[in-house]
C-alpha atoms as a PDB file:
ATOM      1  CA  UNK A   1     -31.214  46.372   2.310  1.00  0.00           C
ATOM      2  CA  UNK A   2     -31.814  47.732   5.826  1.00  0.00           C
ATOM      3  CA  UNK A   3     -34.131  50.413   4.452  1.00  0.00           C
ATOM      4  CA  UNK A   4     -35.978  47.638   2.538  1.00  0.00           C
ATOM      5  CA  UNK A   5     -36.667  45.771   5.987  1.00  0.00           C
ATOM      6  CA  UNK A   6     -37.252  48.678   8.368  1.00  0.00           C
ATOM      7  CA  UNK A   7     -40.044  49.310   5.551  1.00  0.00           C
ATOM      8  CA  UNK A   8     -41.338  45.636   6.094  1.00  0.00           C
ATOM      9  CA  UNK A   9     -40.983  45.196   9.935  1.00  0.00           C
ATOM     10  CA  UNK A  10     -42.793  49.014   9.412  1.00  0.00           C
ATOM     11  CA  UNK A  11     -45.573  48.176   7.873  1.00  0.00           C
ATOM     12  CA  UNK A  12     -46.158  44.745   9.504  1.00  0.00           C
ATOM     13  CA  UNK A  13     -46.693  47.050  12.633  1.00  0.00           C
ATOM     14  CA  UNK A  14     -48.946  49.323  11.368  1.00  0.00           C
ATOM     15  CA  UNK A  15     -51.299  46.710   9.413  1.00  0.00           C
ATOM     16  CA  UNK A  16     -50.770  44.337  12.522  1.00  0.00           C
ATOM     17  CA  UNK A  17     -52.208  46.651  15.508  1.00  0.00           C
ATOM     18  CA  UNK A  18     -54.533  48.778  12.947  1.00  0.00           C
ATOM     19  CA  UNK A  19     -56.771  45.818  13.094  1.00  0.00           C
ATOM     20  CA  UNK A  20     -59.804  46.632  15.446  1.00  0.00           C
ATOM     21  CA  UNK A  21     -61.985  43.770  16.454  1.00  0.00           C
ATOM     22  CA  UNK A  22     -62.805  43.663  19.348  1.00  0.00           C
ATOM     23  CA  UNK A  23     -64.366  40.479  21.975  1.00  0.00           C
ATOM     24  CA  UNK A  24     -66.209  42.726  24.190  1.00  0.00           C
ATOM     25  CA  UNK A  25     -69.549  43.533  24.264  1.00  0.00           C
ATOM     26  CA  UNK A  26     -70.716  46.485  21.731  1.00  0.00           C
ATOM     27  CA  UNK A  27     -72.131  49.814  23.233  1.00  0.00           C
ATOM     28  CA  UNK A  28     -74.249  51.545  21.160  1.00  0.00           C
ATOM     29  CA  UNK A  29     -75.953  54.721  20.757  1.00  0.00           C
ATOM     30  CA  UNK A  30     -79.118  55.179  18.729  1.00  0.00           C
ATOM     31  CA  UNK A  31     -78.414  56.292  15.350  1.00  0.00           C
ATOM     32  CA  UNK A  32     -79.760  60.500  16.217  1.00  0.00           C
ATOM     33  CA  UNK A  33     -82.153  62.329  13.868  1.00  0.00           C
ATOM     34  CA  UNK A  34     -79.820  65.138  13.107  1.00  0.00           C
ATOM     35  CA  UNK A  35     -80.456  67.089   9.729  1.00  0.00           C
ATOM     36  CA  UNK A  36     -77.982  67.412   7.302  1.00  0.00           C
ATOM     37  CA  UNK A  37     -80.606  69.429   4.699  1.00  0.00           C
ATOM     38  CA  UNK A  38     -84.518  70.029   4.787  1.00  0.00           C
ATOM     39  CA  UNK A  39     -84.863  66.529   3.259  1.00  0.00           C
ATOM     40  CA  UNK A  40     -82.023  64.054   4.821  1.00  0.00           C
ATOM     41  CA  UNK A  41     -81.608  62.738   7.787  1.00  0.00           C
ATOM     42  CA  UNK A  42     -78.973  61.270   9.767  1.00  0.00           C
ATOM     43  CA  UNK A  43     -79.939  57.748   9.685  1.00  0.00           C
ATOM     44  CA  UNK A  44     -79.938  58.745   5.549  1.00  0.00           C
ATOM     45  CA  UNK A  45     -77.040  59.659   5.789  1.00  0.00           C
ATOM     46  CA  UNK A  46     -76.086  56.803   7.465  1.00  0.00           C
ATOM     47  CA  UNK A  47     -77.938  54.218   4.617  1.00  0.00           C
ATOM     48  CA  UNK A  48     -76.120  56.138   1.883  1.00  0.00           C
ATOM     49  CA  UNK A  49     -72.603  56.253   3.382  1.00  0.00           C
ATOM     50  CA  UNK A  50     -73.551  52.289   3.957  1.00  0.00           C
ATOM     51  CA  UNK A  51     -74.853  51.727   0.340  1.00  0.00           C
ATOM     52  CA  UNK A  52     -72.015  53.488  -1.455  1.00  0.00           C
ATOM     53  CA  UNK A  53     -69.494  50.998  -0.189  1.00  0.00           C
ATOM     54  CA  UNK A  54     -67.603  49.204  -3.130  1.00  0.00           C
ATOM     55  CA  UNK A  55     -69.160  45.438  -3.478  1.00  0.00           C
ATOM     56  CA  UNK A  56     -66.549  44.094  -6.062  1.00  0.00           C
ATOM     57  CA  UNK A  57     -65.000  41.173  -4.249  1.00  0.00           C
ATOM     58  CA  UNK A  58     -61.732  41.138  -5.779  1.00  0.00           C
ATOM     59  CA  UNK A  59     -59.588  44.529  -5.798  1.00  0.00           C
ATOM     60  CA  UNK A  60     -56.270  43.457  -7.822  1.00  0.00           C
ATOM     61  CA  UNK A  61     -54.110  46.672  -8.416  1.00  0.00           C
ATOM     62  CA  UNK A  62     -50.387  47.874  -8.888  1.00  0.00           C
ATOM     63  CA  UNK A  63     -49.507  50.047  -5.880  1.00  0.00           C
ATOM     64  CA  UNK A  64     -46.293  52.818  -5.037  1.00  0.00           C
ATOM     65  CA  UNK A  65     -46.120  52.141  -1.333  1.00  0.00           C
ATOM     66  CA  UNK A  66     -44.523  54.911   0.678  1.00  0.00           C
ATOM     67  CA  UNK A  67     -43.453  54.422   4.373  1.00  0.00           C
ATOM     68  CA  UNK A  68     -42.356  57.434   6.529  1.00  0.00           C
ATOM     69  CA  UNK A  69     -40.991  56.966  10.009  1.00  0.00           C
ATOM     70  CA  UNK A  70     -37.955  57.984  12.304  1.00  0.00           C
ATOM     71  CA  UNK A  71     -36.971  60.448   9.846  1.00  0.00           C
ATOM     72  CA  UNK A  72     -37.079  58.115   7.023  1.00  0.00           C
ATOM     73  CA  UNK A  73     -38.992  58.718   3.511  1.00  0.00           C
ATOM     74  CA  UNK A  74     -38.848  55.109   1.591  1.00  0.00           C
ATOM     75  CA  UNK A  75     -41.104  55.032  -2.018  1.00  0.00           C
ATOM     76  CA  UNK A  76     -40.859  51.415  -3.396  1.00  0.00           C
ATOM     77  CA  UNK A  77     -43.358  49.492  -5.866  1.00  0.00           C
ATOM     78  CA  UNK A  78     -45.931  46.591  -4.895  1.00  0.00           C
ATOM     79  CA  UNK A  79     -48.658  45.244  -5.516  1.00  0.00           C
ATOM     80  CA  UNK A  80     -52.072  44.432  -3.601  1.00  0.00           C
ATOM     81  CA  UNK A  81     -54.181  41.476  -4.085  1.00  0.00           C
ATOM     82  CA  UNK A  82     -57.346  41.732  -2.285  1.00  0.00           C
ATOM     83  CA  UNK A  83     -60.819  38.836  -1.714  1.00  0.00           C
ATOM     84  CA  UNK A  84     -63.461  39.817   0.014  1.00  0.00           C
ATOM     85  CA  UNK A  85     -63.686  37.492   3.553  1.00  0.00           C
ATOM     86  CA  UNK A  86     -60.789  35.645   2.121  1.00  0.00           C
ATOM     87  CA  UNK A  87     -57.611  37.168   1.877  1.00  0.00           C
ATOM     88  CA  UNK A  88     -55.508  40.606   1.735  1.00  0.00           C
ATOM     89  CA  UNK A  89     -52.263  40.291   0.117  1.00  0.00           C
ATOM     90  CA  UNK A  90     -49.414  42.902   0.241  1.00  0.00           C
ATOM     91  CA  UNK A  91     -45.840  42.771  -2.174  1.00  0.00           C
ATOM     92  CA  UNK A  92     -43.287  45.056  -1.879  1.00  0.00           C
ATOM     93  CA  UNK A  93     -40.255  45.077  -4.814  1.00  0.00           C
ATOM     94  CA  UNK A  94     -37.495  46.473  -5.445  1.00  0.00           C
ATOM     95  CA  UNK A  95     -37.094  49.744  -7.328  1.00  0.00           C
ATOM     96  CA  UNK A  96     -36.265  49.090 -11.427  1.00  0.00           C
ATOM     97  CA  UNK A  97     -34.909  45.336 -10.710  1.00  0.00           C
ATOM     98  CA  UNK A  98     -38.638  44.334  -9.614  1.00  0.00           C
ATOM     99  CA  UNK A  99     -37.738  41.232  -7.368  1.00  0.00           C
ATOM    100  CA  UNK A 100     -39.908  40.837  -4.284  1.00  0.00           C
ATOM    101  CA  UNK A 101     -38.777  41.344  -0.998  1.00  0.00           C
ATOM    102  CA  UNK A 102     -41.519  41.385   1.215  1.00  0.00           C
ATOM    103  CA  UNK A 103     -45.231  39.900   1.614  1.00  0.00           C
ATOM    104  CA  UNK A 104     -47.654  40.475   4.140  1.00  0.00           C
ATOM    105  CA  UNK A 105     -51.086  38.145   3.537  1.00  0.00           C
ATOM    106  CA  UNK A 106     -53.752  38.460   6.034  1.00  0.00           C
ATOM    107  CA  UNK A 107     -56.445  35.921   6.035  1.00  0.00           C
ATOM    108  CA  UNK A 108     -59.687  34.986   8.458  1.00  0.00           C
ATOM    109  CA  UNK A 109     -56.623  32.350   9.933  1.00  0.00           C
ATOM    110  CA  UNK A 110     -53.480  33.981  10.451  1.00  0.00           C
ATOM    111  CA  UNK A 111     -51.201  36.570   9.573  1.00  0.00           C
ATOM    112  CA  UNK A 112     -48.291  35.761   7.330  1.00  0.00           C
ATOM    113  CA  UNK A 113     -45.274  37.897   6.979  1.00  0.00           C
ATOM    114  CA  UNK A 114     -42.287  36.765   4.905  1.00  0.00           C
ATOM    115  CA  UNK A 115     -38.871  38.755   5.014  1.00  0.00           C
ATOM    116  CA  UNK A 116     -37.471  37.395   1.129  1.00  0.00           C
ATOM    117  CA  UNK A 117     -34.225  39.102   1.811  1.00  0.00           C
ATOM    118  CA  UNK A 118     -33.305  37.655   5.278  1.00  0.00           C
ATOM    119  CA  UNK A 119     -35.198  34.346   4.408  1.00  0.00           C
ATOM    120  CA  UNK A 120     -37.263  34.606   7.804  1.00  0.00           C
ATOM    121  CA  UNK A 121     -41.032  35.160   7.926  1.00  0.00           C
ATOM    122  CA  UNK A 122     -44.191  34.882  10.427  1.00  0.00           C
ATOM    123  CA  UNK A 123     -47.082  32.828  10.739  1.00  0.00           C
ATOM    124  CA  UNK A 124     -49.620  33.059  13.946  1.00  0.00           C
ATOM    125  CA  UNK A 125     -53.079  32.929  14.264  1.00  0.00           C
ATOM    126  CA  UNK A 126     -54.973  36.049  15.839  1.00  0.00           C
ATOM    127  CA  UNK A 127     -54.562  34.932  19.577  1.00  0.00           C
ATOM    128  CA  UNK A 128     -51.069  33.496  19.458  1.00  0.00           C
ATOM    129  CA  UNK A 129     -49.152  36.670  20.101  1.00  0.00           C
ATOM    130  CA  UNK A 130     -50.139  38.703  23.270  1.00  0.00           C
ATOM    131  CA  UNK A 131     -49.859  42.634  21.662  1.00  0.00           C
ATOM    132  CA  UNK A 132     -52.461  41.280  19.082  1.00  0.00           C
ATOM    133  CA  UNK A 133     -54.366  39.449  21.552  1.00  0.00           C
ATOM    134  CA  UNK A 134     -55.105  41.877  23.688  1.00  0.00           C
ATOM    135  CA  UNK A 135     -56.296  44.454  20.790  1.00  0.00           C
ATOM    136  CA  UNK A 136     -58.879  41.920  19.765  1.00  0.00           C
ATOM    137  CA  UNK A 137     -57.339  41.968  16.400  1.00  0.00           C
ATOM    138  CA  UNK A 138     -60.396  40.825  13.042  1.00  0.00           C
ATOM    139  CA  UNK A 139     -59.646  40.036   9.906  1.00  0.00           C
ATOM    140  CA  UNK A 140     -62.833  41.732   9.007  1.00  0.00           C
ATOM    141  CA  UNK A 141     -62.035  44.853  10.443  1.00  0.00           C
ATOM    142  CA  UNK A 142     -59.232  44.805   8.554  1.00  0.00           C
ATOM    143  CA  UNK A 143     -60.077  44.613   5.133  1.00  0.00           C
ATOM    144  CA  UNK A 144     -62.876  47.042   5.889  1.00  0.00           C
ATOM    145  CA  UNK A 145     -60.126  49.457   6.156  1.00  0.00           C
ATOM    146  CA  UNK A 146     -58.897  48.675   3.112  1.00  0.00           C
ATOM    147  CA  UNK A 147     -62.217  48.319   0.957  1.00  0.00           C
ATOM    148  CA  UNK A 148     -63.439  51.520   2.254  1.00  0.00           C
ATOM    149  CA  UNK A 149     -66.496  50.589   4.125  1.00  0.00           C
ATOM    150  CA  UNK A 150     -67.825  51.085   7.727  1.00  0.00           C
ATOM    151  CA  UNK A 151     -67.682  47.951  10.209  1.00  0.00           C
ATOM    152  CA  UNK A 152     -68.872  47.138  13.922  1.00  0.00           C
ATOM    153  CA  UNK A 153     -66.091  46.010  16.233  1.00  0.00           C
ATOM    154  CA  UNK A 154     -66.266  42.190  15.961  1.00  0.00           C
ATOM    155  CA  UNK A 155     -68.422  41.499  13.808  1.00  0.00           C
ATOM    156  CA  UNK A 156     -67.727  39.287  10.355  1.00  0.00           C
ATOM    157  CA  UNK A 157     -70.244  41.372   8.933  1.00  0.00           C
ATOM    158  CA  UNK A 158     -72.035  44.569   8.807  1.00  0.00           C
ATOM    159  CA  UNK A 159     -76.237  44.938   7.101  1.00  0.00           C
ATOM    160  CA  UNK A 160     -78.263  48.119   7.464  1.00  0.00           C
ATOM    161  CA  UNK A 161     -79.939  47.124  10.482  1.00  0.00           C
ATOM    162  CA  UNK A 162     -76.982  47.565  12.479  1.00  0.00           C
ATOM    163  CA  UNK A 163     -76.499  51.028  11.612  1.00  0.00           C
ATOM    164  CA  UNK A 164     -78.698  51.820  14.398  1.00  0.00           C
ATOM    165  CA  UNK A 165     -75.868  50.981  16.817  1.00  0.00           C
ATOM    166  CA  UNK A 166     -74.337  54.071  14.898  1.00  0.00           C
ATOM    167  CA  UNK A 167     -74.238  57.649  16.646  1.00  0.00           C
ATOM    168  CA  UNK A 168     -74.252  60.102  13.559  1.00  0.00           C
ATOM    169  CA  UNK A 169     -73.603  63.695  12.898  1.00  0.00           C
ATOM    170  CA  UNK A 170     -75.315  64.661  10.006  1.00  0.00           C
ATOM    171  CA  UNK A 171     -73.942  67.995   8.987  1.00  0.00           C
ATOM    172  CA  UNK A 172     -72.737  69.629   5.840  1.00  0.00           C
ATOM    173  CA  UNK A 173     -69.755  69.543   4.291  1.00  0.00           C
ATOM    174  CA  UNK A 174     -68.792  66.616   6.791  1.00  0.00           C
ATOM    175  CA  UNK A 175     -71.029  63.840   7.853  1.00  0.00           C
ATOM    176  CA  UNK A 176     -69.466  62.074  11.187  1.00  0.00           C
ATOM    177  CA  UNK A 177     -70.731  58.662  12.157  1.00  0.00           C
ATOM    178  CA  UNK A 178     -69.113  57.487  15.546  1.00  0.00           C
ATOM    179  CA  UNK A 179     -69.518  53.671  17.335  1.00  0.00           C
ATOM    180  CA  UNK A 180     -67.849  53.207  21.006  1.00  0.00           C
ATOM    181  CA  UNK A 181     -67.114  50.059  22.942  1.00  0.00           C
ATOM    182  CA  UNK A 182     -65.033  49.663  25.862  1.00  0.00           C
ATOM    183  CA  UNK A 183     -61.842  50.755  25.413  1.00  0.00           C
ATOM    184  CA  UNK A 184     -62.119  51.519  21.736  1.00  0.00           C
ATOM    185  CA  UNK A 185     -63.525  54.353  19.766  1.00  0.00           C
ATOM    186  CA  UNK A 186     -64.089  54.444  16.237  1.00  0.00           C
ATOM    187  CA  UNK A 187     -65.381  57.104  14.164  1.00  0.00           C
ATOM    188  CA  UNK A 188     -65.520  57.823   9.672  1.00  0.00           C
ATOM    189  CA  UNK A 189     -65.682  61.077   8.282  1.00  0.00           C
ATOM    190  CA  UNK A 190     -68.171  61.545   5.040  1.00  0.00           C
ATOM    191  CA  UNK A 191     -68.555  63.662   2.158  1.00  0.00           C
ATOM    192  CA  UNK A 192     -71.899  64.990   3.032  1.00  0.00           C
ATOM    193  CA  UNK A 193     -72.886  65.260  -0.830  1.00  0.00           C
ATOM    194  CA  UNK A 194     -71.458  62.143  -2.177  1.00  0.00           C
ATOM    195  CA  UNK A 195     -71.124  60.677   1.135  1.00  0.00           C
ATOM    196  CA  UNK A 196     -68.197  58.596   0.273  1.00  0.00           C
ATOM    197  CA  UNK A 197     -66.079  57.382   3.277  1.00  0.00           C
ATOM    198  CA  UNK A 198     -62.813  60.135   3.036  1.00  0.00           C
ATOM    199  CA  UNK A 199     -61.436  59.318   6.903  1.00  0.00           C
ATOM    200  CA  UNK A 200     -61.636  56.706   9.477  1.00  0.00           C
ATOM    201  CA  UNK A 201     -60.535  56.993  12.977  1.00  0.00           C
ATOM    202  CA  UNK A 202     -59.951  54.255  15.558  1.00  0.00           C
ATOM    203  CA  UNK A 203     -58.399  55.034  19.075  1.00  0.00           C
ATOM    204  CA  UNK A 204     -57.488  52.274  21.557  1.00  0.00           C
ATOM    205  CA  UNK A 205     -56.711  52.392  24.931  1.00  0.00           C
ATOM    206  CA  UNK A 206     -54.989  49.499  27.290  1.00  0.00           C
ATOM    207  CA  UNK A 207     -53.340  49.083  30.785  1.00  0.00           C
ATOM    208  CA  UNK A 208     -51.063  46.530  29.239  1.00  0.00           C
ATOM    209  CA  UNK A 209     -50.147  48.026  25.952  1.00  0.00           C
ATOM    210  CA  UNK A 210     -50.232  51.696  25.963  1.00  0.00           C
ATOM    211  CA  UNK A 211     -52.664  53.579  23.582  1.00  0.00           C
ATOM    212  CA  UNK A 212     -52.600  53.351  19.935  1.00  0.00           C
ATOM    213  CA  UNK A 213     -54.468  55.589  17.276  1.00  0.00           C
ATOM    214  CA  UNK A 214     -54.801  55.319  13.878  1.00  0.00           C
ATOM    215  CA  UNK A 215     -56.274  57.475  11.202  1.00  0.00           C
ATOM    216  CA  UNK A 216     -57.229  56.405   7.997  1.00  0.00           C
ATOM    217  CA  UNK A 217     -57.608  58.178   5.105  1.00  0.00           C
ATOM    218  CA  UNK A 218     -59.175  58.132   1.383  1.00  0.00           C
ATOM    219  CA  UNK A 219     -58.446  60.021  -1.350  1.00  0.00           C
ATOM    220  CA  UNK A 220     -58.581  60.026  -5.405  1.00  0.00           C
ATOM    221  CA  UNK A 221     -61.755  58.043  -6.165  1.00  0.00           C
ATOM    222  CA  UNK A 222     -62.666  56.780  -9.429  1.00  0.00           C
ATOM    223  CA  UNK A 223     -65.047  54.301 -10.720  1.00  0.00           C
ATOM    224  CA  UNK A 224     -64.735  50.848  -9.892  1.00  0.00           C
ATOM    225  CA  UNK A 225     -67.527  48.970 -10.833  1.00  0.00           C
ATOM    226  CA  UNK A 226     -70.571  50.906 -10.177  1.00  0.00           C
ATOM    227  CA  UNK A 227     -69.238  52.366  -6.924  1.00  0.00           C
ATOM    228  CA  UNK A 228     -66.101  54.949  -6.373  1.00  0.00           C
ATOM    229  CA  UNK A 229     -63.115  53.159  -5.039  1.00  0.00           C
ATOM    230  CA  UNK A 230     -60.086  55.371  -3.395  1.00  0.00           C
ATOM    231  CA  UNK A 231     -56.754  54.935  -5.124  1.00  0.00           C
ATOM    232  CA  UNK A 232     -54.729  56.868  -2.694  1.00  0.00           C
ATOM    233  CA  UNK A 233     -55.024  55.656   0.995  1.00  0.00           C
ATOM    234  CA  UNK A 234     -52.822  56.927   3.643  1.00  0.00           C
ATOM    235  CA  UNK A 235     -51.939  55.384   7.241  1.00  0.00           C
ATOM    236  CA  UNK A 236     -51.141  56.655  10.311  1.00  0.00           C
ATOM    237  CA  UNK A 237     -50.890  55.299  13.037  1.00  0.00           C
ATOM    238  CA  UNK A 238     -49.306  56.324  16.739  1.00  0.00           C
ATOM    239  CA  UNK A 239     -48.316  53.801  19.447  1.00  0.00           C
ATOM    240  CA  UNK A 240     -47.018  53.419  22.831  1.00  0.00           C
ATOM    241  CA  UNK A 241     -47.006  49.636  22.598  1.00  0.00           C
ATOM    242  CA  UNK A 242     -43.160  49.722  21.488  1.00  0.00           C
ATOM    243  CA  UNK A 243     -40.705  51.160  24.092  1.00  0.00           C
ATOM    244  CA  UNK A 244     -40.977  54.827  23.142  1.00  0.00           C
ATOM    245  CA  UNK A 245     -44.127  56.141  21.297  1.00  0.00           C
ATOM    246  CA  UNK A 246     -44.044  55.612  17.415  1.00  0.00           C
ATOM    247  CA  UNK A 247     -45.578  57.101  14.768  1.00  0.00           C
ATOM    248  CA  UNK A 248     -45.776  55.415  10.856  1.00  0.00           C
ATOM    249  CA  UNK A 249     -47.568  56.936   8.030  1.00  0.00           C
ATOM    250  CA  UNK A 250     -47.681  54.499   4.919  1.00  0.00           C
ATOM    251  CA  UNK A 251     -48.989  56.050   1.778  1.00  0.00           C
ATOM    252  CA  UNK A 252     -50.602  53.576  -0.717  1.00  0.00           C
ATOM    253  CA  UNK A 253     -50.856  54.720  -4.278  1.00  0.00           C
ATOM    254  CA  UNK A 254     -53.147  52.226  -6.549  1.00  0.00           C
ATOM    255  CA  UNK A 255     -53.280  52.437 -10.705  1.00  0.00           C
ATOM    256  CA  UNK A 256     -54.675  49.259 -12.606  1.00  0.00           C
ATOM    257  CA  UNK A 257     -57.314  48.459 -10.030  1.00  0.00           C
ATOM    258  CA  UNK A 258     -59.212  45.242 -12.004  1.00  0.00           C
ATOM    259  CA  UNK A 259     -61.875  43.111 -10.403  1.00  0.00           C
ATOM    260  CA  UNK A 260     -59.588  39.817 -11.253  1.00  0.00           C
ATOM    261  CA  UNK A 261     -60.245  36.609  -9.886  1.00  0.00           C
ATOM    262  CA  UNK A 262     -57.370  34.290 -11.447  1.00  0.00           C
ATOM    263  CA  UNK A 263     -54.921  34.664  -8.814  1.00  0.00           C
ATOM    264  CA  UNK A 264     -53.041  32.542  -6.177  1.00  0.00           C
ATOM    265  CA  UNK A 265     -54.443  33.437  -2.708  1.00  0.00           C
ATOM    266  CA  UNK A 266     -52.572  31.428  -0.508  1.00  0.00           C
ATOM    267  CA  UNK A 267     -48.604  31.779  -0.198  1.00  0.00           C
ATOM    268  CA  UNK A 268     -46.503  28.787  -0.028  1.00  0.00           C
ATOM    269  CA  UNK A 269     -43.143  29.472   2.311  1.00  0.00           C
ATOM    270  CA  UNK A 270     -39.927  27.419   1.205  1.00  0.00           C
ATOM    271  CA  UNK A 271     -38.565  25.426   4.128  1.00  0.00           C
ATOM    272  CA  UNK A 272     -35.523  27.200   3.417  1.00  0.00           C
ATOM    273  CA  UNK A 273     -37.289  29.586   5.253  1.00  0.00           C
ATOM    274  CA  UNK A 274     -37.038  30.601   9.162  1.00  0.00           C
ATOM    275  CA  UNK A 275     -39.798  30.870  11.127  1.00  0.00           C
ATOM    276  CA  UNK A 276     -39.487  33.801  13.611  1.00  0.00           C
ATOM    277  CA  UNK A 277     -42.373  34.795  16.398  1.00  0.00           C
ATOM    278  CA  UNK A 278     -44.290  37.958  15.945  1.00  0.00           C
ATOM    279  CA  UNK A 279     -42.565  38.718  19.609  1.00  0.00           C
ATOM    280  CA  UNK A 280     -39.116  38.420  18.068  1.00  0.00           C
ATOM    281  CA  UNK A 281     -40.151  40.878  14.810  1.00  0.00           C
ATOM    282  CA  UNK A 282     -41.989  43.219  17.496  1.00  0.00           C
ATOM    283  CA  UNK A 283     -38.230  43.215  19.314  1.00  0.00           C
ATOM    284  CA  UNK A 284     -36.521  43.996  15.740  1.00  0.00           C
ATOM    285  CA  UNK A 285     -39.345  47.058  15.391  1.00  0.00           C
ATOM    286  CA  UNK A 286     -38.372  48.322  18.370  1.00  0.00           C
ATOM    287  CA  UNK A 287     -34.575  48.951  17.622  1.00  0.00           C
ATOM    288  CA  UNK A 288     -35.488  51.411  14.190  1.00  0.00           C
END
């Protein structure tokens, strides 16, 4: 059981401080008119790694979630329910007996995080708790992580005419588009034929919490849709926000992924439930 919640509290942190919206004003660099063949050019490249995102707005799919960390190796099943501007759902079970025994749900609102074995979870807005404060933390960012699509640092939303705040490095085989704001730099690695999104890097730096990086990366795509969706995703992230540096990798492993829209997307706690503050959980990270 102590496996099952290091793998929780584990990926709670990761998903928690791998959000990247920032309040700060955005510095940009105009997009630069670098070819990547006789014909294309960067801000092409650019507009097709843009227009190849995935526009389903549900992403429903049976997931083997692996978490590696402090020596450990933990494979168990999940699920992950997924709404476009609404809500990102995570379930962990338990091997063979299926039973749930953790839930992370991330919405425009709050994050939730509910611990089924201890009967504890975590609710709190964006702002409430001061390590995701000061990161800027967005919803938005988020799930553009997870859908496989470029963002801008707090912003809801990201059209074509913004990808001129976009430095890019048109080159083959790797197309490397790059935005900077204070503090934070975040960068996605292309395909430079079928300039799919295969790696996204986002470095943070802060006086009060250390530095944190983490690199995101897609693998495995198949048709979703009329788009390519990645059913392997892989995170890892370093920290010095904890006590001693830390470094997670959680491997996500999709199969089944449906565009299905009769699902719950709001979880109900029981009362029987304790509430704990996302300081307290960050103190329980700390010890594993």
């Amino acid at each position: 059981m102590l496996r099952i919640k290091t793998t929780i509290m584990a990926v709670a942190a990761v998903l928690l401080l791998a959000g990247c919206g920032a309040k700060k004003n955005l510095t940009t660099t105009p997009v630069k008119d670098t070819k990547v063949t006789g014909e294309a050019s960067a801000s092409d490249v650019a507009r097709g790694v843009f227009g190849n995102a995935c526009y389903q707005s549900n992403v429903v799919s049976k997931l083997t979630f692996n978490l590696q960390t402090s020596g450990k190796n933990i494979s168990v099943p999940g699920s992950l329910h997924m709404r476009w501007n609404d809500v990102i759902r995570l379930q962990l079970f338990l091997p063979i007996i299926g039973t749930e025994v953790g839930r992370l749900e991330f919405t425009q609102d709050y994050v939730l995080i509910v611990d089924r074995i201890h009967k504890q979870y975590i609710k709190a807005n964006y702002n409430e708790a001061d390590f995701l404060k000061d990161k800027g933390i967005n919803f938005h960012s988020l799930q553009a992580l997870f859908w496989n699509k470029l963002f801008l640092p707090g912003h809801k939303e990201i059209f074509e005419d913004d990808l001129k705040g976009f430095t890019v490095a048109a080159r083959q085989p790797v197309c490397r588009l790059q935005v900077q704001q204070n503090g934070m730099n975040c960068s996605w690695e292309a395909d430079g034929k079928a300039l799919l999104i295969r790696k996204a890097n986002v470095e943070y730096s802060s006086k009060k919490h250390g530095s944190s990086s983490l690199v995101w990366t897609y693998d495995d795509f198949r048709a979703f849709g009329k788009k390519q969706f990645p059913y392997s995703q892989t995170l890892q992230m370093t920290t010095t926000a904890t006590e001693k540096p830390r470094t997670v990798t959680v491997g996500l492993s999709l199969s089944g992924v449906e565009n299905k829209t009769d699902w719950e997307t709001r979880t109900t706690v029981s009362d029987r439930y304790k509430k704990v503050t996302s300081e307290e959980a960050l103190k329980q990270l700390m010890t594993f």
